[in-house]
Protein backbone atom coordinates (compact mmCIF):
# COMPACT_ATOMS: atom_id res chain seq x y z
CA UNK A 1 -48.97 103.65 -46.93
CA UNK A 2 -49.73 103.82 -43.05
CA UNK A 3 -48.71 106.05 -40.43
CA UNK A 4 -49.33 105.34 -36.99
CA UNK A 5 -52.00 108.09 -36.21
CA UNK A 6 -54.14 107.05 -38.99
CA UNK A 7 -57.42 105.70 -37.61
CA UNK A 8 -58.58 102.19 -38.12
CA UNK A 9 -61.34 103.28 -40.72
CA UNK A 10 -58.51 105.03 -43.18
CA UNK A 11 -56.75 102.00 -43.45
CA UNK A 12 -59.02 99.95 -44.04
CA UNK A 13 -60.09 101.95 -47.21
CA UNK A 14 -56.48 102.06 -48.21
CA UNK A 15 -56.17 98.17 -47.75
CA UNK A 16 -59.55 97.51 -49.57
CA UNK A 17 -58.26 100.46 -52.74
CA UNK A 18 -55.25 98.36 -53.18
CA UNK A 19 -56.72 94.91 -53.18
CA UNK A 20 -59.54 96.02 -55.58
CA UNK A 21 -56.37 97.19 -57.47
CA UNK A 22 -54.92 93.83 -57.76
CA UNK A 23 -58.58 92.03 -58.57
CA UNK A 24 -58.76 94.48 -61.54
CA UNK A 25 -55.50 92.90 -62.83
CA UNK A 26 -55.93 89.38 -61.49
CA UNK A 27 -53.98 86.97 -61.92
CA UNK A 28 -51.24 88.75 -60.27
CA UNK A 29 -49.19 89.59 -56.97
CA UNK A 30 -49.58 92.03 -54.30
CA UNK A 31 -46.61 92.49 -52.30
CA UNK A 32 -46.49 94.16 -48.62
CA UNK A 33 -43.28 95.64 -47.87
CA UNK A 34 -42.45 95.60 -44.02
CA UNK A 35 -46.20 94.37 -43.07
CA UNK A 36 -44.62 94.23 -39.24
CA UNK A 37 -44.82 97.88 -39.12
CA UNK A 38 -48.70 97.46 -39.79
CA UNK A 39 -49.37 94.44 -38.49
CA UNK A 40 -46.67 93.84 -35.58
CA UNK A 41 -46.60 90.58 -33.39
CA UNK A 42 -48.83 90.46 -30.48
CA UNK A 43 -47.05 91.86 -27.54
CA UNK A 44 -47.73 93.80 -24.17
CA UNK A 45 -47.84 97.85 -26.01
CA UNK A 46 -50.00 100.66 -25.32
CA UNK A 47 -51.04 100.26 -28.95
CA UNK A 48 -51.83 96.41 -28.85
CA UNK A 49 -55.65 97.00 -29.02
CA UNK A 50 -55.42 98.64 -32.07
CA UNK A 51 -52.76 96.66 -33.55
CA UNK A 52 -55.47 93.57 -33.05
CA UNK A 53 -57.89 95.39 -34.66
CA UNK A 54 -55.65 95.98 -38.02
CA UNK A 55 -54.65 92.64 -37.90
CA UNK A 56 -58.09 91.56 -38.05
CA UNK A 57 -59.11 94.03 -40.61
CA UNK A 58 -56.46 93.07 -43.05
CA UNK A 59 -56.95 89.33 -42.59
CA UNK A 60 -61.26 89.68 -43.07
CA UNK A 61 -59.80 91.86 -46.61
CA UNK A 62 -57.82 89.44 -47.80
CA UNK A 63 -59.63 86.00 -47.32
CA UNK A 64 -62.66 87.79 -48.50
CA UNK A 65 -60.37 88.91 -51.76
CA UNK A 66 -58.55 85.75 -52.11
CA UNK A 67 -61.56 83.53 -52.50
CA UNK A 68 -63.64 85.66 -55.32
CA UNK A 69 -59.81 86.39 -56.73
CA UNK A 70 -56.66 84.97 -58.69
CA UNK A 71 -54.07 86.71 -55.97
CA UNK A 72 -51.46 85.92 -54.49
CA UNK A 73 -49.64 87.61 -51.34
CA UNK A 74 -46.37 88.22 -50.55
CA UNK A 75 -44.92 90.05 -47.77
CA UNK A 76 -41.80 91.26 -45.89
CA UNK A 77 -40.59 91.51 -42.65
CA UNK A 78 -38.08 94.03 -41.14
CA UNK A 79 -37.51 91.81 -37.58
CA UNK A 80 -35.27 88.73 -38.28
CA UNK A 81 -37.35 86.62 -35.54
CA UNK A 82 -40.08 86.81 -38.31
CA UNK A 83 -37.66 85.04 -41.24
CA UNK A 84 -38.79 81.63 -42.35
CA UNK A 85 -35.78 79.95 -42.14
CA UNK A 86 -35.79 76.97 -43.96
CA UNK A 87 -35.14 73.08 -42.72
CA UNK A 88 -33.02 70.49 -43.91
CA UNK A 89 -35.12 69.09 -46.38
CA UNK A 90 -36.07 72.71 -47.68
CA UNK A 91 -32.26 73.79 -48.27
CA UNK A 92 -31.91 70.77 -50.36
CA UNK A 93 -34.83 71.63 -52.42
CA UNK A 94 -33.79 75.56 -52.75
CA UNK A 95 -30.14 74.26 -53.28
CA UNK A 96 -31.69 71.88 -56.48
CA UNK A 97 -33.46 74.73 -57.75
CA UNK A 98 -30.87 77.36 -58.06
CA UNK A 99 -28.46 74.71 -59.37
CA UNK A 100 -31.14 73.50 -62.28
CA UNK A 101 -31.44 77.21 -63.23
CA UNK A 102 -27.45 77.44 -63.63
CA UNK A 103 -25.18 77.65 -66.02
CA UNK A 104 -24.76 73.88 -68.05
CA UNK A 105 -21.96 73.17 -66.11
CA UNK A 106 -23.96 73.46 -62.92
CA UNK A 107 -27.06 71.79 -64.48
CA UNK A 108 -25.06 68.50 -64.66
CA UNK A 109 -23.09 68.76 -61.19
CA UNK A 110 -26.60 68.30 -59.54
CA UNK A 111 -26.49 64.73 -60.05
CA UNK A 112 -22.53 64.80 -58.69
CA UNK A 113 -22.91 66.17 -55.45
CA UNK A 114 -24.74 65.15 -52.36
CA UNK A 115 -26.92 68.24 -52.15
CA UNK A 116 -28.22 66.89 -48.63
CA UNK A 117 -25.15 67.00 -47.21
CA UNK A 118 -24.62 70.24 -48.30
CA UNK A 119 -27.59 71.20 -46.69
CA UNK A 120 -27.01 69.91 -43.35
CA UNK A 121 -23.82 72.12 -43.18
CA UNK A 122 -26.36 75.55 -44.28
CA UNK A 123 -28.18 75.21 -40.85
CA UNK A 124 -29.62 79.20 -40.94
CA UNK A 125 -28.86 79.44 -44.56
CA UNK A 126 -31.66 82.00 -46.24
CA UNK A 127 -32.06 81.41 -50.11
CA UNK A 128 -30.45 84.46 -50.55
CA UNK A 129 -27.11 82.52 -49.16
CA UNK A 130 -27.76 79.67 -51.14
CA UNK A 131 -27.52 81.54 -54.03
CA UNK A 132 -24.48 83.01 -53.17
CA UNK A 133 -22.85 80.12 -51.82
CA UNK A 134 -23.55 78.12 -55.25
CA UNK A 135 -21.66 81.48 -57.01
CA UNK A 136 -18.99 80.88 -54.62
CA UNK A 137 -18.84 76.86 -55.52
CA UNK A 138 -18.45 78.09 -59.04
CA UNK A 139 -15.19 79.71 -58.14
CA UNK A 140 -13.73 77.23 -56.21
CA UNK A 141 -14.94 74.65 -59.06
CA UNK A 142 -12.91 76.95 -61.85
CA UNK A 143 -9.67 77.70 -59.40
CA UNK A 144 -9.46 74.15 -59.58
CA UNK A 145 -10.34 72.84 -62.86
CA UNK A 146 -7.39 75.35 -64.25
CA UNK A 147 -5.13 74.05 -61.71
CA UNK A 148 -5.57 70.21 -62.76
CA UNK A 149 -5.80 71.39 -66.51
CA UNK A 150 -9.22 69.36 -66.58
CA UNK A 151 -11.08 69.39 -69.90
CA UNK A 152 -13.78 72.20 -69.74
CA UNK A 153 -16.36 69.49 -71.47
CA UNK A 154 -15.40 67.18 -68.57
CA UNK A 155 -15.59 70.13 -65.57
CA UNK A 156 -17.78 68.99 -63.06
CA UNK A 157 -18.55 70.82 -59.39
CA UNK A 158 -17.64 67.98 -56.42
CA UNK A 159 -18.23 67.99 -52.57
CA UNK A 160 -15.28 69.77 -51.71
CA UNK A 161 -16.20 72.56 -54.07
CA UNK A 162 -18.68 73.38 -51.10
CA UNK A 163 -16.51 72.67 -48.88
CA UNK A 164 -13.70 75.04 -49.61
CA UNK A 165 -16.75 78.15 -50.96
CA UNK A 166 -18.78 77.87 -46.81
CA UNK A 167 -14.85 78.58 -45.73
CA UNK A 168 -15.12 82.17 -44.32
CA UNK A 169 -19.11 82.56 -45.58
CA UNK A 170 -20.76 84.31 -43.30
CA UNK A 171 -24.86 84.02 -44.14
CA UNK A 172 -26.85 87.16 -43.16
CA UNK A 173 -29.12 85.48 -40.23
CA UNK A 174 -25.17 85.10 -39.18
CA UNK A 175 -24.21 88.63 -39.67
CA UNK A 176 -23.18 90.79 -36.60
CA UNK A 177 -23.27 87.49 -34.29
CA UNK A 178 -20.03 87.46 -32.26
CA UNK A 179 -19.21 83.53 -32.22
CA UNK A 180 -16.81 81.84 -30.24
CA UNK A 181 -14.07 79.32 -32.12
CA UNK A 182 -13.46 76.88 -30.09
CA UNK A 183 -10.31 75.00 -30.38
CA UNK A 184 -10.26 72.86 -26.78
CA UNK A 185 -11.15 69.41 -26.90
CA UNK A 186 -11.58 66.54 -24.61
CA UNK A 187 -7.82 65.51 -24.73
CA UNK A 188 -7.06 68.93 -23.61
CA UNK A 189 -8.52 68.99 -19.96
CA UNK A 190 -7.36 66.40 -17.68
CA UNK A 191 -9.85 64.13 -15.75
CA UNK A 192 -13.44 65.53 -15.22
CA UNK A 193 -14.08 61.89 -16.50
CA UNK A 194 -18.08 62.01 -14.69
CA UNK A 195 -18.47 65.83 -15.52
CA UNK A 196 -17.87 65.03 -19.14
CA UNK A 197 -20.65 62.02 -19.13
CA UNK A 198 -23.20 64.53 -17.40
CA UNK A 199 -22.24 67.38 -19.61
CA UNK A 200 -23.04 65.40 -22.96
CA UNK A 201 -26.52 63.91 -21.19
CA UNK A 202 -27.63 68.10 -20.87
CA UNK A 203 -27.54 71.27 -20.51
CA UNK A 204 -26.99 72.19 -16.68
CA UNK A 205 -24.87 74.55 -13.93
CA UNK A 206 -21.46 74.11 -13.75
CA UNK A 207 -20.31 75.21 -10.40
CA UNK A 208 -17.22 75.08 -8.49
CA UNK A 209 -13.88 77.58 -7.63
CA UNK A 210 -12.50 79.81 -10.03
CA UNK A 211 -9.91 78.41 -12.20
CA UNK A 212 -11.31 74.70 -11.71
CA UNK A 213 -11.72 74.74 -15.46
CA UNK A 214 -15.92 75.31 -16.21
CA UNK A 215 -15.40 77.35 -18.91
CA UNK A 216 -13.07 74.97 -20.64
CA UNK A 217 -15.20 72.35 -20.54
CA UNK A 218 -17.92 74.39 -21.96
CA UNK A 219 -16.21 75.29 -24.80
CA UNK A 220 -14.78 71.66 -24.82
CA UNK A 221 -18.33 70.47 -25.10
CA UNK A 222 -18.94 72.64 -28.38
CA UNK A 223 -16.31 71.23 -30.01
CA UNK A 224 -16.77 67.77 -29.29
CA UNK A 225 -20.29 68.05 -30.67
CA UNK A 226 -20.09 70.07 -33.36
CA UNK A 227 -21.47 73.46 -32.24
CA UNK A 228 -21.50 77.12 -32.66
CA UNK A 229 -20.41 78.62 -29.54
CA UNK A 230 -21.59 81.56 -27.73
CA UNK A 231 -20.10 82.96 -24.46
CA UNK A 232 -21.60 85.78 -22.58
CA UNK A 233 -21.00 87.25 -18.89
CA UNK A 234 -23.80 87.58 -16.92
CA UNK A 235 -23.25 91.55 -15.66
CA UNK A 236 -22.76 92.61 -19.42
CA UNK A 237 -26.94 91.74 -19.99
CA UNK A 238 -27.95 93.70 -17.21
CA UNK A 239 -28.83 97.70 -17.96
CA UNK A 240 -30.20 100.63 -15.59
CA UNK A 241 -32.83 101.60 -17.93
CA UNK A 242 -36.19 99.52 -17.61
CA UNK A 243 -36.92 96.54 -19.78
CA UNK A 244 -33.25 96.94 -21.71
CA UNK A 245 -32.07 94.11 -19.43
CA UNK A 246 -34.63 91.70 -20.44
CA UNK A 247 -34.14 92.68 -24.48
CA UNK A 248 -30.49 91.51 -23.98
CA UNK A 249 -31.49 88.03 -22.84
CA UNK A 250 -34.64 87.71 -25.80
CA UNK A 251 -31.43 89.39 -28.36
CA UNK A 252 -28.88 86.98 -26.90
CA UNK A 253 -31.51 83.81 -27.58
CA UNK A 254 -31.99 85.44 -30.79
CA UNK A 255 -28.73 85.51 -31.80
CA UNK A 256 -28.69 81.80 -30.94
CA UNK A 257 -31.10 80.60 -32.73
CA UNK A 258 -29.23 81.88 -35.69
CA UNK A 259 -26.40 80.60 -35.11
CA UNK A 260 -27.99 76.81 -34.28
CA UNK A 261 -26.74 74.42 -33.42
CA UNK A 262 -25.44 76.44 -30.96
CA UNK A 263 -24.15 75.83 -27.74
CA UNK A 264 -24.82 79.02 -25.39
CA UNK A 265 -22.72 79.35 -22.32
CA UNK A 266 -23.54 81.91 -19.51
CA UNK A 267 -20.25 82.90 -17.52
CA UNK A 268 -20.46 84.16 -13.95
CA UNK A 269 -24.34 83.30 -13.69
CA UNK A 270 -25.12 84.35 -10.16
CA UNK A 271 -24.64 88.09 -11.13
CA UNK A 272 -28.34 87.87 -13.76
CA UNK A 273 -29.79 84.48 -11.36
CA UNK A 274 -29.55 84.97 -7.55
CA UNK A 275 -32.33 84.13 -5.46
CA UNK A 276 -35.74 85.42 -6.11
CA UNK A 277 -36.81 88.46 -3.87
CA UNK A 278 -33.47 88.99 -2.72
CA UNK A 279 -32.49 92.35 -5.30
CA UNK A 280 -34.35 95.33 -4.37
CA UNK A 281 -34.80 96.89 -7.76
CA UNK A 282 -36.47 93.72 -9.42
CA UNK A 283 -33.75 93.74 -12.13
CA UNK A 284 -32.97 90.45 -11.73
CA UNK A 285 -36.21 89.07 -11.17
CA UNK A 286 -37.73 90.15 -14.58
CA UNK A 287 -34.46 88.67 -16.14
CA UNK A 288 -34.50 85.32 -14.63
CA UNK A 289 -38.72 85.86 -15.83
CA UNK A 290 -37.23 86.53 -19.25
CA UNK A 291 -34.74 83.47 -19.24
CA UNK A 292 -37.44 81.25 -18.21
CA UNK A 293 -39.51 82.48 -21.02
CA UNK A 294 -36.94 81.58 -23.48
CA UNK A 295 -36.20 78.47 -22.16
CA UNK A 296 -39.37 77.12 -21.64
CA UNK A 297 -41.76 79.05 -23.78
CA UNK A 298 -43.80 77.38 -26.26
CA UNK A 299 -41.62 77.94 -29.08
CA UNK A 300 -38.92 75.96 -27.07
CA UNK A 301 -35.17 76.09 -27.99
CA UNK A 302 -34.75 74.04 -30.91
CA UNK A 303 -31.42 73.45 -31.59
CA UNK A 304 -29.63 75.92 -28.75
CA UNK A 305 -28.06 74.30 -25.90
CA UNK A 306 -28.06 76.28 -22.65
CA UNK A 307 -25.00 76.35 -20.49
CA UNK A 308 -23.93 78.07 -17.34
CA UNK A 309 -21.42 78.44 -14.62
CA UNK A 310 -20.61 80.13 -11.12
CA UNK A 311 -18.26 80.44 -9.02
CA UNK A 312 -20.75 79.98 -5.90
CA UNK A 313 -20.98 76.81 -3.95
């Protein structure tokens, strides 16, 4: 529909040809396949003017459509920072949904199953996952209703049915994310006793000798509280080519935000954070810039907890 040389005025007649389209067979739906390629988020590009202008073009269209018209929009996104993921209280609902429209057997489990605990365990979850996580329940429900010889009238799904299907489920915001199991807990590191108190308060800088045992507490920590964990050293984000440093850091935050709750841990820290001014190229500069931005941007980290350690005193 739009290549990139096309000026303003063309699309706009293409936009208002296809909405006219849909009026003429209102009520219906008019779907946008990858409207970031038109309409991209608003970033620092040689093209940002123009993208602004689009964006404004195709939003005057559509109000202007949608108020005289019975439409409705959908669209999709290629860039996973643009997915909706759902909350909590959403999963449950989606979860409901896809059970109610099941077979019989699924119909009634509804009622059997605490569906919000479920939920809280499909943190990232699209409804795409749900759906196949339900499938998967199904299995796990059958493998064990032939192994108790249970009466197929009286074959119910139960919690551990969920359990036993998220075993080894990887969801697609998931896919491609190289997590950390963690298998160290508190009764495996001995003392620390303060260090442990302050790590649980927040997210801070572990610093001490090499070998003192910072990066077993850190993955300590995301066992003890439940978390994904994601380990990283510092010199694999940086990259001579300009601006590829500072995409690893906004990919890396990415990444974590997919996998939340997720505890991020940033090995050998001086190498991306020394003091401002002192690296000639600016490398590190426009990271640290880049870490701040994640950190404290106005999205904020929901859900990612940042740690990091060095081996300078």
């Amino acid at each position: 529909m739009y290549l990139s040389e096309d000026r303003i005025s063309s699309v706009r007649e293409k936009l208002k040809t296809f909405f006219d389209d849909a009026a003429w067979h209102a009520p219906g739906i008019l779907l946008f396949d990858d409207l970031d390629r038109l309409i991209p988020a608003e970033v620092e590009h040689v093209d940002s003017f123009r993208f602004r202008q689009l964006a404004e073009c195709f939003f005057h269209i559509a109000s202007k459509m949608l108020k005289k018209h019975r439409i409705t929009i959908l669209a999709t996104a290629q860039q996973k920072s643009y997915s909706l993921v759902p909350n909590y209280k959403s999963l449950c609902s989606i979860l409901k949904a896809i059970m109610s429209c099941g077979p019989e057997l699924v119909k009634k489990s509804v009622s059997n199953v605490d569906l919000l605990s479920v939920a809280s365990e499909c943190e990232g979850y699209l409804a795409a996952d749900l759906k196949t996580l339900v499938e998967r329940t199904i299995h796990e429900g059958a493998v064990r209703n032939l192994q108790n010889n249970v009466n197929e009238i009286d074959f119910l799904l139960i919690q551990d049915d969920f359990r036993k299907a998220q075993k080894g489920f990887i969801p697609f915001s998931l896919r491609g994310v190289k997590l950390h199991t963690s298998n160290v807990s508190w009764t495996d590191i001995g003392g620390l006793e303060e260090t442990r108190k302050v790590l649980l308060r927040s997210g801070l800088l572990l610093y001490g000798f090499p070998g003192c045992g910072k990066t077993l507490l850190a993955s300590a920590v995301a066992k003890e509280c439940g978390l994904n964990f994601i380990s990283v050293k510092g010199p694999k984000l940086l990259n001579k080519y300009i601006g590829a440093s500072e995409k690893s850091v906004r990919d890396l935050f990415e990444r974590a935000q997919a996998a939340k709750p997720c505890a991020l841990f940033f090995d050998e820290f001086d190498s991306i954070a020394p003091k401002r001014g002192h690296d000639s190229t600016g490398v590190t500069d426009r990271v640290v810039n880049q870490m701040l931005t994640q950190m404290d941007g106005a999205e904020g980290l929901d859900g990612v907890y940042v740690l990091a350690a060095t081996s300078i005193t």
